[in-house]
C-alpha atoms as a PDB file:
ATOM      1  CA  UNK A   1      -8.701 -10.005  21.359  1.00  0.00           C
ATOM      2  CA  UNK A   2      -5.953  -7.828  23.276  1.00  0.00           C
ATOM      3  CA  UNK A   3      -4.141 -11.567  24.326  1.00  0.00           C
ATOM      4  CA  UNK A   4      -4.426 -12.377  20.413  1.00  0.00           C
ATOM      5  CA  UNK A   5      -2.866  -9.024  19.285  1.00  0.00           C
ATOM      6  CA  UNK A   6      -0.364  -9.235  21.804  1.00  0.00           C
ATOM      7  CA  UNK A   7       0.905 -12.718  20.783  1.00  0.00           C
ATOM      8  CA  UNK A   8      -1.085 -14.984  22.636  1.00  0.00           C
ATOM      9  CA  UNK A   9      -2.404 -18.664  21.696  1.00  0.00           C
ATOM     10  CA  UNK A  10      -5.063 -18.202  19.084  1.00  0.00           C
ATOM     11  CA  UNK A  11      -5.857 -21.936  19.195  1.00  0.00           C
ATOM     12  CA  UNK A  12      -8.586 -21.809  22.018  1.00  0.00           C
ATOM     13  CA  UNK A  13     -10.351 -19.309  20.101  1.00  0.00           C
ATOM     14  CA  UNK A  14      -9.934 -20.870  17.037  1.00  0.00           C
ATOM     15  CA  UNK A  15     -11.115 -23.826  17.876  1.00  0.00           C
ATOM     16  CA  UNK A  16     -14.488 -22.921  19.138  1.00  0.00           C
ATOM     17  CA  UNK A  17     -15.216 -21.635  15.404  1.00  0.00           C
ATOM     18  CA  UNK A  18     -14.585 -25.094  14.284  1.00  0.00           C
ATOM     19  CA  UNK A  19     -16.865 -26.727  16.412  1.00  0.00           C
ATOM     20  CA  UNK A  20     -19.611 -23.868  15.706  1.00  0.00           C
ATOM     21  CA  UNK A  21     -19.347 -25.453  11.603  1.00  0.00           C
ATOM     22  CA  UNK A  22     -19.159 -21.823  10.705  1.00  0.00           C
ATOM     23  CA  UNK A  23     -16.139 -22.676   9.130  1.00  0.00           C
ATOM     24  CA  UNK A  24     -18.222 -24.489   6.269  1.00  0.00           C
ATOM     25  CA  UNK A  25     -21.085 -22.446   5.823  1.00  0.00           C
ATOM     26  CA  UNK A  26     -20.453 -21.510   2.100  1.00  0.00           C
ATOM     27  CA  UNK A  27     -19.118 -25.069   1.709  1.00  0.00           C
ATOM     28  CA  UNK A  28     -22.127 -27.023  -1.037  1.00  0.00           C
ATOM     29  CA  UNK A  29     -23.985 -29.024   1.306  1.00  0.00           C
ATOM     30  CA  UNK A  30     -22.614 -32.300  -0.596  1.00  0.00           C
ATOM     31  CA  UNK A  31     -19.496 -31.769   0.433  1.00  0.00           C
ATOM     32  CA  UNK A  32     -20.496 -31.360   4.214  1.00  0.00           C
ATOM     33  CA  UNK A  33     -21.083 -28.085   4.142  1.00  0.00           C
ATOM     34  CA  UNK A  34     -24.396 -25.361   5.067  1.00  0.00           C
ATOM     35  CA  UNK A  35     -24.522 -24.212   1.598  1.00  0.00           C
ATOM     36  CA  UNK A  36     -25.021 -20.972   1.765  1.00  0.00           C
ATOM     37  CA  UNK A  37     -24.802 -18.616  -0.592  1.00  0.00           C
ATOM     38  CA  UNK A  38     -22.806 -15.675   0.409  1.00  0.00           C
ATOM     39  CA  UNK A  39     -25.514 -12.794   0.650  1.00  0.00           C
ATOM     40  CA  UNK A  40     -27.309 -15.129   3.364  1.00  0.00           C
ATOM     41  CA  UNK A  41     -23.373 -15.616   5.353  1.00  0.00           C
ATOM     42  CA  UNK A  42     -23.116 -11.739   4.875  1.00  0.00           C
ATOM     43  CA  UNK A  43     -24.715 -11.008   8.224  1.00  0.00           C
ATOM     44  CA  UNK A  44     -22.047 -13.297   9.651  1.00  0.00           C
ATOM     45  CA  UNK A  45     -19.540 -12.076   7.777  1.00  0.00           C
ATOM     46  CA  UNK A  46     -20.369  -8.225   9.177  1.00  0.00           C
ATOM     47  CA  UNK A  47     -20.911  -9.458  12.422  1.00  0.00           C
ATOM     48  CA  UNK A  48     -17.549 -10.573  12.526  1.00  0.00           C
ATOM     49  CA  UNK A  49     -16.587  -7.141  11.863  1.00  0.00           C
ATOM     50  CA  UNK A  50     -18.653  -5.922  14.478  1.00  0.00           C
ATOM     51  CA  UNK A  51     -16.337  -7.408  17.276  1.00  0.00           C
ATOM     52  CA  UNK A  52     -12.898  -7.104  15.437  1.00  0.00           C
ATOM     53  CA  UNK A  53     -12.491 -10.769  15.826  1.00  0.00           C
ATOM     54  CA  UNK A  54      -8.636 -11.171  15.520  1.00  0.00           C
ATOM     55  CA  UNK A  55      -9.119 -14.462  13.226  1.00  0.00           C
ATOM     56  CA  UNK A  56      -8.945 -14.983  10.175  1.00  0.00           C
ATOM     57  CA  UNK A  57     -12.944 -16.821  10.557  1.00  0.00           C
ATOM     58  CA  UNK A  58     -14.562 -14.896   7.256  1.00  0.00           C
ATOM     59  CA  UNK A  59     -11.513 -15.859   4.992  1.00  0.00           C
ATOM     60  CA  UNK A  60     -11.343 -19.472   6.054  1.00  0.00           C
ATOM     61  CA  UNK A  61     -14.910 -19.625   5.418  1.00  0.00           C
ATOM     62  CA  UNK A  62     -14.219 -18.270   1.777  1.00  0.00           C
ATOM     63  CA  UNK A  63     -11.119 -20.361   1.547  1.00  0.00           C
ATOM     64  CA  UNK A  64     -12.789 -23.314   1.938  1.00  0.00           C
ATOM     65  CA  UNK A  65     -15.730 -22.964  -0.281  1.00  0.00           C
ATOM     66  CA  UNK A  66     -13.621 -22.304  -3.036  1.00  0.00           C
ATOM     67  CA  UNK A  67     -11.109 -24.929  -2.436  1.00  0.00           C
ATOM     68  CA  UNK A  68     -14.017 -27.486  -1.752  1.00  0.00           C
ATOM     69  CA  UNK A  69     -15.268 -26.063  -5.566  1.00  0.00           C
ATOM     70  CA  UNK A  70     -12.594 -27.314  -7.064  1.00  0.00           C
ATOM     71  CA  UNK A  71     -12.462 -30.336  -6.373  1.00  0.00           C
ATOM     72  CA  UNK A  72      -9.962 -30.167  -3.183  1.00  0.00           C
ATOM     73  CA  UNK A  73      -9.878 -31.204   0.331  1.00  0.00           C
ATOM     74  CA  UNK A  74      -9.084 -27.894   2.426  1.00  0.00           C
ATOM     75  CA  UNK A  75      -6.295 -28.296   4.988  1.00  0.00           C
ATOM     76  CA  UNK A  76      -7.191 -27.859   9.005  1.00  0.00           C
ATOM     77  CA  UNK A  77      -6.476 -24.627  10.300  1.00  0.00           C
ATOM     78  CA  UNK A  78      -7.278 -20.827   9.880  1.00  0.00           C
ATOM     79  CA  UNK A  79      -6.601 -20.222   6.008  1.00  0.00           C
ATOM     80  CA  UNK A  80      -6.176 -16.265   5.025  1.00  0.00           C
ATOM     81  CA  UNK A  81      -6.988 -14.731   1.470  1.00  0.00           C
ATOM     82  CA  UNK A  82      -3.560 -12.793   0.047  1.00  0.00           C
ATOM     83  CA  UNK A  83      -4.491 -11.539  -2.990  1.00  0.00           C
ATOM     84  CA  UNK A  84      -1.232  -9.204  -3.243  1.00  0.00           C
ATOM     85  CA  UNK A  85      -2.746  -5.734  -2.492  1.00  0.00           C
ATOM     86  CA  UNK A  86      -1.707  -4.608   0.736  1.00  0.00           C
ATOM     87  CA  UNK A  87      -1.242  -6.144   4.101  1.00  0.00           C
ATOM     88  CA  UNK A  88      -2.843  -9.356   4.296  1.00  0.00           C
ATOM     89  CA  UNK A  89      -5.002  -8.937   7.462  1.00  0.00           C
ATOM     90  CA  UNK A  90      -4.749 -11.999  10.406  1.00  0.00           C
ATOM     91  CA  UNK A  91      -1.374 -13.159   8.564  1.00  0.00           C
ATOM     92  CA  UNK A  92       0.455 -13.637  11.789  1.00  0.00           C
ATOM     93  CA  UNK A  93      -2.414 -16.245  13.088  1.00  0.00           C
ATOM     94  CA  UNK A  94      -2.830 -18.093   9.313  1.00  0.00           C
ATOM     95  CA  UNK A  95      -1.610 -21.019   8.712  1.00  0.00           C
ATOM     96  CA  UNK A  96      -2.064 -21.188   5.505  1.00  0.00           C
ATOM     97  CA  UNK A  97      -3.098 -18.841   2.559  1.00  0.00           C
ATOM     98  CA  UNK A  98      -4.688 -18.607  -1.335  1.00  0.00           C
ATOM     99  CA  UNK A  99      -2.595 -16.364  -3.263  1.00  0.00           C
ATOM    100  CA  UNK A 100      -2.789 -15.952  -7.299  1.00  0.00           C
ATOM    101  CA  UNK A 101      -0.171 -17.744  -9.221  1.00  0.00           C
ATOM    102  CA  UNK A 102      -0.456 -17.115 -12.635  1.00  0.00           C
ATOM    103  CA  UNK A 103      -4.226 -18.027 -13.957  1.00  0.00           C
ATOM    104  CA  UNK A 104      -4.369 -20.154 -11.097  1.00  0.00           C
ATOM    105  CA  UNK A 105      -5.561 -19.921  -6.838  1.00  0.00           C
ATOM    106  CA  UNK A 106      -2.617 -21.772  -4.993  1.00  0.00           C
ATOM    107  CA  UNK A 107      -2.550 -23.053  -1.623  1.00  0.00           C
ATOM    108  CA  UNK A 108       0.708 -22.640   0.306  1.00  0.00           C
ATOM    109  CA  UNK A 109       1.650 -22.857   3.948  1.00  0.00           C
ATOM    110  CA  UNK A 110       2.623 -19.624   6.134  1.00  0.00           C
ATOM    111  CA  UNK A 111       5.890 -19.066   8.067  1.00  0.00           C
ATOM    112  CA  UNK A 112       5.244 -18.943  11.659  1.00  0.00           C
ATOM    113  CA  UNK A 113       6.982 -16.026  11.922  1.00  0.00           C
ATOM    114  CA  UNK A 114       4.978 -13.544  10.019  1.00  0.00           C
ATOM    115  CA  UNK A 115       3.986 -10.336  11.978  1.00  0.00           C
ATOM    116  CA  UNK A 116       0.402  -9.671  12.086  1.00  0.00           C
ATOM    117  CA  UNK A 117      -0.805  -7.566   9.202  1.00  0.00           C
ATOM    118  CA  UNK A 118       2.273  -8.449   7.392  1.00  0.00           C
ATOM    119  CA  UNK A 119       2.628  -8.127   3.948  1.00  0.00           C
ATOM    120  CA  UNK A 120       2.610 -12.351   2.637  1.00  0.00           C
ATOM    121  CA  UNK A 121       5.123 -11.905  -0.080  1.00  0.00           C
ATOM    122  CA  UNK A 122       8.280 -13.388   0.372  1.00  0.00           C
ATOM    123  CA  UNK A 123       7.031 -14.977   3.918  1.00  0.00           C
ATOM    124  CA  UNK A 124       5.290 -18.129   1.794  1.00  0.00           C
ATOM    125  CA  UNK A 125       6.775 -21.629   1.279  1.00  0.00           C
ATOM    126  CA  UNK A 126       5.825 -23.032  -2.043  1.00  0.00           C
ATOM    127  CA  UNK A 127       2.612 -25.499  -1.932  1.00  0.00           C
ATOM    128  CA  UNK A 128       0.741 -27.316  -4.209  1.00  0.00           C
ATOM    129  CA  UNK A 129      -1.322 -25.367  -6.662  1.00  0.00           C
ATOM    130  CA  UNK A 130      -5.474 -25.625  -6.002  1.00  0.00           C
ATOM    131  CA  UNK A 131      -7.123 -25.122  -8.903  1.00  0.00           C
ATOM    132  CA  UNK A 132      -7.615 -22.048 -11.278  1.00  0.00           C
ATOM    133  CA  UNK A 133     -10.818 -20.713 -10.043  1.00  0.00           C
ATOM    134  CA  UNK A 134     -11.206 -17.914 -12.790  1.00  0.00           C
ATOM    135  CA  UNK A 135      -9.336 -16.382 -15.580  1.00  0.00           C
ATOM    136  CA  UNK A 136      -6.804 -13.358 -14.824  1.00  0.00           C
ATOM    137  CA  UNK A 137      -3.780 -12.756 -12.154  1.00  0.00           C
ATOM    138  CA  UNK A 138      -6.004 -10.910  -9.992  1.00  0.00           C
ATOM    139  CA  UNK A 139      -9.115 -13.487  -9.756  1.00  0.00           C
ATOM    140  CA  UNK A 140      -8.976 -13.664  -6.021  1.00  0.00           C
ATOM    141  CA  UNK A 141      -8.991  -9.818  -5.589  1.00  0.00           C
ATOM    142  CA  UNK A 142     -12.687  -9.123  -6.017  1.00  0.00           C
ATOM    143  CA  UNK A 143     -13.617 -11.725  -3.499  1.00  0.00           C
ATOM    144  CA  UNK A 144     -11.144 -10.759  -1.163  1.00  0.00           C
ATOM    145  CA  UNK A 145     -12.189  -7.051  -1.098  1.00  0.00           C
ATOM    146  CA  UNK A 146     -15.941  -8.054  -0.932  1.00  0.00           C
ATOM    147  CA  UNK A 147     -15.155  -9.482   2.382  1.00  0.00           C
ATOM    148  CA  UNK A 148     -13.637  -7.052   3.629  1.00  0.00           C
ATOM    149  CA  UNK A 149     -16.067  -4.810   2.920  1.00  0.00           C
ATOM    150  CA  UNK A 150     -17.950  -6.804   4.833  1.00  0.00           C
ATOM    151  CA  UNK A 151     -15.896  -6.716   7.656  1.00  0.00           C
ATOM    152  CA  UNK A 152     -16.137  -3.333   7.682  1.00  0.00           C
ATOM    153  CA  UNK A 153     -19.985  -2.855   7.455  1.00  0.00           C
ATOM    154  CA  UNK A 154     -20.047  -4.580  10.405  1.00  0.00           C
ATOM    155  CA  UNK A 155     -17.366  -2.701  12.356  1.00  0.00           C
ATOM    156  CA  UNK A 156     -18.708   0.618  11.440  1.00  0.00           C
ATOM    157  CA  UNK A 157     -22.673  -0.371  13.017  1.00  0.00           C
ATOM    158  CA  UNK A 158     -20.744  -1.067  15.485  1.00  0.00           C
ATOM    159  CA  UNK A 159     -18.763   1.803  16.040  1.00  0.00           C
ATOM    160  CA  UNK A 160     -21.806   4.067  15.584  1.00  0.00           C
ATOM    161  CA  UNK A 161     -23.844   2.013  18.578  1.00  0.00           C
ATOM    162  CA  UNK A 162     -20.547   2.709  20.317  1.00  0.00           C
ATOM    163  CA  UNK A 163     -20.739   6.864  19.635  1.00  0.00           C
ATOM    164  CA  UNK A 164     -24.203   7.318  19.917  1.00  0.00           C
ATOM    165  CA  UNK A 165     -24.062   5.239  23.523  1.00  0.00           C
ATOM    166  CA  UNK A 166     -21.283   7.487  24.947  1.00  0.00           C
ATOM    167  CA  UNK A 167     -22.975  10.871  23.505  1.00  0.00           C
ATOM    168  CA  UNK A 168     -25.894   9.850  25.574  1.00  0.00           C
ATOM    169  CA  UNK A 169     -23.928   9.064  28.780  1.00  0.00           C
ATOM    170  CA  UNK A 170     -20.990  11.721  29.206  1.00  0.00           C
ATOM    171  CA  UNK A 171     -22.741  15.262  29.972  1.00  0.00           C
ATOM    172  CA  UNK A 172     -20.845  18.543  29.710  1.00  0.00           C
ATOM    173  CA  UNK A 173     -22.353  21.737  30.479  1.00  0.00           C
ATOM    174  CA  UNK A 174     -25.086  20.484  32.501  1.00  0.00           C
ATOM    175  CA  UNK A 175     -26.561  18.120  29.515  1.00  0.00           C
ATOM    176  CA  UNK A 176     -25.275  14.804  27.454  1.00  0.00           C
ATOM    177  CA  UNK A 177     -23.325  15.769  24.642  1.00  0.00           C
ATOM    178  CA  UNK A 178     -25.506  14.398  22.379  1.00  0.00           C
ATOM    179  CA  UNK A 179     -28.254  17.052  22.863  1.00  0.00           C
ATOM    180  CA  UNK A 180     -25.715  19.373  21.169  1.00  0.00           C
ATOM    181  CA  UNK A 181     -26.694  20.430  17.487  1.00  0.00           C
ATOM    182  CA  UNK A 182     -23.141  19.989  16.551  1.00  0.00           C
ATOM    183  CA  UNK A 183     -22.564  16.248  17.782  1.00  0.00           C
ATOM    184  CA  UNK A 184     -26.159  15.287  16.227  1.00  0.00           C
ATOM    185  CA  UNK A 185     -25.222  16.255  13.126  1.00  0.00           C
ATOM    186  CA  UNK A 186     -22.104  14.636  13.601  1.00  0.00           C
ATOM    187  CA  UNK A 187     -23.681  11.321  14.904  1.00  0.00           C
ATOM    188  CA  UNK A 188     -26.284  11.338  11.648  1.00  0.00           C
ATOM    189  CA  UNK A 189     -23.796  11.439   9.305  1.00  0.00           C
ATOM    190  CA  UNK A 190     -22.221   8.534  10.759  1.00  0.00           C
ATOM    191  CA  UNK A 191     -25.517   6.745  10.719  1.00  0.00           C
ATOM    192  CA  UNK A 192     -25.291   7.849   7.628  1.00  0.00           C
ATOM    193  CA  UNK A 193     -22.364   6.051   6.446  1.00  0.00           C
ATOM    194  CA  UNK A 194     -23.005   2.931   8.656  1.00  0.00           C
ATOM    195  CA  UNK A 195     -25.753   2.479   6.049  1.00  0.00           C
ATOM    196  CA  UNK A 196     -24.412   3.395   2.815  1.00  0.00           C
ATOM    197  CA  UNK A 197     -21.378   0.814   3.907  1.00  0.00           C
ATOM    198  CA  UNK A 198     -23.979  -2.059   4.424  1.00  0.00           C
ATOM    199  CA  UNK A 199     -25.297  -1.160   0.768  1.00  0.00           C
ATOM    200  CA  UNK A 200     -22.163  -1.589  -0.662  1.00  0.00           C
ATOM    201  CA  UNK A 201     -21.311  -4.507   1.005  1.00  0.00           C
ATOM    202  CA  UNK A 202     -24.695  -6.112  -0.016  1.00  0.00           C
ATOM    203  CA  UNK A 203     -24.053  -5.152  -3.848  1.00  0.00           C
ATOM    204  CA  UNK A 204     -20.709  -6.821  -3.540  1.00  0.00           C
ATOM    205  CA  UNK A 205     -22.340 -10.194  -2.294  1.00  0.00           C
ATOM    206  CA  UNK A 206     -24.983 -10.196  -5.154  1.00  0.00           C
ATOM    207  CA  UNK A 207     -22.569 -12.876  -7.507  1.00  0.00           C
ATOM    208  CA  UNK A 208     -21.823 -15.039  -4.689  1.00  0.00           C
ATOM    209  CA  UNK A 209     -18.088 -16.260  -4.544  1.00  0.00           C
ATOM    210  CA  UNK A 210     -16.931 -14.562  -8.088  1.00  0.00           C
ATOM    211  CA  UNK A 211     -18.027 -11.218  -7.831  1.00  0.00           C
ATOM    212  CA  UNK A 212     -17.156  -8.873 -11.059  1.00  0.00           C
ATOM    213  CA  UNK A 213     -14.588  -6.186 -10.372  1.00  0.00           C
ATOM    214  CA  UNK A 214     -17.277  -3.745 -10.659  1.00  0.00           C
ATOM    215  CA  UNK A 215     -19.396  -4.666  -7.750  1.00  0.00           C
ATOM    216  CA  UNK A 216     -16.007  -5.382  -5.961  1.00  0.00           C
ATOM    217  CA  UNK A 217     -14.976  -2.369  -6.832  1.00  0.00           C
ATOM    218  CA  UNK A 218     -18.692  -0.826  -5.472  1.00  0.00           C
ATOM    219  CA  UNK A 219     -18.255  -2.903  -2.275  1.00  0.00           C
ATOM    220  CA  UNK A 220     -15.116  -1.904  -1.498  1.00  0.00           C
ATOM    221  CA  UNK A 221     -14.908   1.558  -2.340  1.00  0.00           C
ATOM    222  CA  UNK A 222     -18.179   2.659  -0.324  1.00  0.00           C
ATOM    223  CA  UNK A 223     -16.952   0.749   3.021  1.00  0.00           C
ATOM    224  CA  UNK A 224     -13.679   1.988   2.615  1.00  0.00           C
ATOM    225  CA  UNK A 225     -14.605   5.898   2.184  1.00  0.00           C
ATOM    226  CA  UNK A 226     -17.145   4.856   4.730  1.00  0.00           C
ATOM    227  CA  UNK A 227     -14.293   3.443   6.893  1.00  0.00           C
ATOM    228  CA  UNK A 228     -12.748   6.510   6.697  1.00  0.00           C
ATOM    229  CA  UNK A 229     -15.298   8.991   7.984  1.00  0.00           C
ATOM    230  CA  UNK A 230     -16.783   6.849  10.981  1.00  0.00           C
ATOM    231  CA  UNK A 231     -12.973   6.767  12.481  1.00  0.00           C
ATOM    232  CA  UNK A 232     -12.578  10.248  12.660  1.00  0.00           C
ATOM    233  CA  UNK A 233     -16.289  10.939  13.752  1.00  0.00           C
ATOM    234  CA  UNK A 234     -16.106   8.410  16.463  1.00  0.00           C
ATOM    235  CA  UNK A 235     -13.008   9.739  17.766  1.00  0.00           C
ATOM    236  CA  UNK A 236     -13.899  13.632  17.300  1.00  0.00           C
ATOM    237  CA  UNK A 237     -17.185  12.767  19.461  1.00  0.00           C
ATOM    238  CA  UNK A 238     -15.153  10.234  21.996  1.00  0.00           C
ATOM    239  CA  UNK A 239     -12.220  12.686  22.519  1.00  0.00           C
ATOM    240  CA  UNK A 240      -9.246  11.388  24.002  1.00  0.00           C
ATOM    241  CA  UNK A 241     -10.516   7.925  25.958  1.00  0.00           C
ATOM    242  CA  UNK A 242     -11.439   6.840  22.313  1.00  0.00           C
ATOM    243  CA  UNK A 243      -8.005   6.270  21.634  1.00  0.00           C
ATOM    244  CA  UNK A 244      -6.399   4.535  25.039  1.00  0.00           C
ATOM    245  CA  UNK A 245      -5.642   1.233  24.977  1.00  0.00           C
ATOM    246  CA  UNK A 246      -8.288   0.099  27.367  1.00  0.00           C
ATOM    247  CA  UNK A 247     -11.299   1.747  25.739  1.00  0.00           C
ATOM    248  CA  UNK A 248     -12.965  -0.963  22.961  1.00  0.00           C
ATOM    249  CA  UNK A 249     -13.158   2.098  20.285  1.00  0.00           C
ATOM    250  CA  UNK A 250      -9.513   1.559  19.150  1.00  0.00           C
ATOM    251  CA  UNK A 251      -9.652  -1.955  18.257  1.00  0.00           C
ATOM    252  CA  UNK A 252     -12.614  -1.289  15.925  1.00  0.00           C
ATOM    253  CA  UNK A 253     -11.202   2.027  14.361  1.00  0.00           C
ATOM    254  CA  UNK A 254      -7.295   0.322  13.680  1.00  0.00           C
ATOM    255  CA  UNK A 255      -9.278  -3.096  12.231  1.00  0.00           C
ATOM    256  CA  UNK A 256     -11.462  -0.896  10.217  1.00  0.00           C
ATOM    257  CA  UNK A 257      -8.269   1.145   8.908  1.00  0.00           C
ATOM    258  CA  UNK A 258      -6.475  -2.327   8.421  1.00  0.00           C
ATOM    259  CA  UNK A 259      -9.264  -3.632   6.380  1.00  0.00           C
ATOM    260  CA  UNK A 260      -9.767  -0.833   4.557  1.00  0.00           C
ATOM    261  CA  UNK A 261      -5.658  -0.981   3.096  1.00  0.00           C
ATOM    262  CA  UNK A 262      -6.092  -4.281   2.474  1.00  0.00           C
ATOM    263  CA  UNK A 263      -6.948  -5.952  -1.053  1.00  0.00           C
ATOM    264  CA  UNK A 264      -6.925  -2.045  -2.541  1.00  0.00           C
ATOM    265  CA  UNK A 265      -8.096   0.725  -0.763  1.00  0.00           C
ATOM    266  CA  UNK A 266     -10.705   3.523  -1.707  1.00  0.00           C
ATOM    267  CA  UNK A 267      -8.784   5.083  -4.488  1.00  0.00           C
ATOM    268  CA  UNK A 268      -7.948   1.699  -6.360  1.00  0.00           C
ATOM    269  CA  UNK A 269     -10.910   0.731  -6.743  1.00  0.00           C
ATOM    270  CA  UNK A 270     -12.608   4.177  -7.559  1.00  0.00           C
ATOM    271  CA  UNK A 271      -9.840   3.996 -10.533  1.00  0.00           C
ATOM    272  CA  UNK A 272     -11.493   0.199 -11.127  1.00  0.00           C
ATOM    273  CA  UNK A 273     -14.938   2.129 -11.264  1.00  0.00           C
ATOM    274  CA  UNK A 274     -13.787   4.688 -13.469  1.00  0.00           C
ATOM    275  CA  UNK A 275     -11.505   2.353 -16.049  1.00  0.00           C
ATOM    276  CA  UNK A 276     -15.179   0.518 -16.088  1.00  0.00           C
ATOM    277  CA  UNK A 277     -17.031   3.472 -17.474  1.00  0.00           C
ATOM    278  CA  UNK A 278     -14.427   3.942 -19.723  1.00  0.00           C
ATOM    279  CA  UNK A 279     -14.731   0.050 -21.210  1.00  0.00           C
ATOM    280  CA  UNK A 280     -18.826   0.535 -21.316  1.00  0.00           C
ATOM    281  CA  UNK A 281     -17.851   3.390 -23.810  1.00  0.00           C
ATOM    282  CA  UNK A 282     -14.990   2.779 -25.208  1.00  0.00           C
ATOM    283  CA  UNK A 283     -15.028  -1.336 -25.353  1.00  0.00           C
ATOM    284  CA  UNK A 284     -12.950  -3.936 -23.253  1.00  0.00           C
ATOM    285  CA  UNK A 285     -10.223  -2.997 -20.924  1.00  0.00           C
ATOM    286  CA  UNK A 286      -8.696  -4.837 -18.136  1.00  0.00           C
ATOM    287  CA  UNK A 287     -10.124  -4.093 -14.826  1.00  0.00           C
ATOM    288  CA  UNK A 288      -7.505  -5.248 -12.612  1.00  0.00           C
ATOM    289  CA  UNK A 289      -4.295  -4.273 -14.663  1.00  0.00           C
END
């Protein structure tokens, strides 16, 4: 992970994922594929998460489903999801990427030189267009931020494992700091949120690969708040080691703040949430404008 990050060949890596035929998982099984549906890959998909895996795996996965959907052989290589909100997580390691053009998904190729995390626009040379998957500029949003809730369900069980582990093992005053009232309450309501982020996560995955923008915006709302409140519980209960670069605690809090900026954070889609209300009362409105 820390060679990846710090420039290093991904290809070794990235290679063992394509022999494990994770890559197809979601891919229909006449095409070659597992075909699952995505609420059964979900456990995958968060355990991803769980180690911060600096690949693009869960959006090639995605990718490739949708490209084999319509009708379209999906290039070699790790594929990211840029639906335009954002950073686009694992940029710097993609190869290439589904962004929205128009009413349609297109599949383009990405400049070598684009920094990890980058934002895609302007760093994409023009492909052929895939296919329109579904109606509206932002079709590949609600997918995109259902994974990455995803990703962060899984980083967050982690991260609590992590706390609860060290609260048990460093002692101050004679006793591990997790006998304190203070940290146990601290610790439970990170359990706390490790579970409400799985929920969300799980409502997110209930339409398969074209989730509405309301359980997007359900998915990606809860992990993200959720996203927010394990970080600064883990490191309040860690202290200072959580944040050096060789303690494992900072790769999982940075990825977790990473994913939860990218395809919209917390307060976009709470306004998604909230212009929904407003169309079950007041008629049609457009989710995603």
């Amino acid at each position: 992970m820390r060679a990846i990050e710090a420039g290093g060949d991904p290809g070794p890596a990235w290679h063992l994922f394509e022999q494990s035929g994770f890559l197809d998982a979601l891919v229909p099984e006449h095409a070659g594929g597992a075909g699952l549906e995505l609420a059964d890959a979900a456990p995958l998909l968060a355990l991803l998460g769980g180690h911060a895996v600096p690949l693009p795996v869960g959006d090639t996965m995605i990718a490739r489903a949708l490209i084999v959907l319509a009708d379209r052989v999906p290039p070699p290589g790790p594929i990211v999801l840029a639906a335009g909100a954002g950073p686009t997580p694992f940029a710097g390691v993609a190869q290439h990427a589904l962004v929205v053009a128009g009413c349609s998904i297109a599949q383009v190729s990405v400049d070598a030189v684009v920094p990890v995390d980058a934002h895609l626009t302007g760093r994409l040379v023009a492909g052929a267009t895939v296919a329109t998957f579904s109606a509206g500029r932002d079709s590949l949003r609600p997918i995109s931020a259902v994974l990455r809730a995803l990703l962060i369900a899984g980083a967050v069980a982690r991260v609590l494992d992590m706390t609860v582990d060290y609260a048990n093992q460093r002692s101050q005053f004679g006793k591990p700091i997790g006998k304190l009232q203070a940290v146990q309450q601290q610790l439970a309501v990170l359990a706390e949120q490790s579970v409400a982020a799985r929920i969300a996560a799980q409502i997110g995955c209930r339409n398969g690969l074209a989730p509405s923008s309301i359980d997007a915006a359900i998915a990606k709302h809860g992990a993200s708040v959720a996203a927010v409140e394990a970080t600064a519980i883990a490191h309040a209960v860690h202290g200072a080691i959580g944040i050096s670069e060789e303690f494992d605690l900072q790769l999982l809090t940075r990825a977790l703040h990473c994913w939860r900026l990218a395809d919209g954070a917390e307060s976009y889609w709470a306004a998604i949430l909230g212009f929904g209300r407003a169309a079950s009362e007041c008629g049609s409105i457009d989710l995603l404008r």
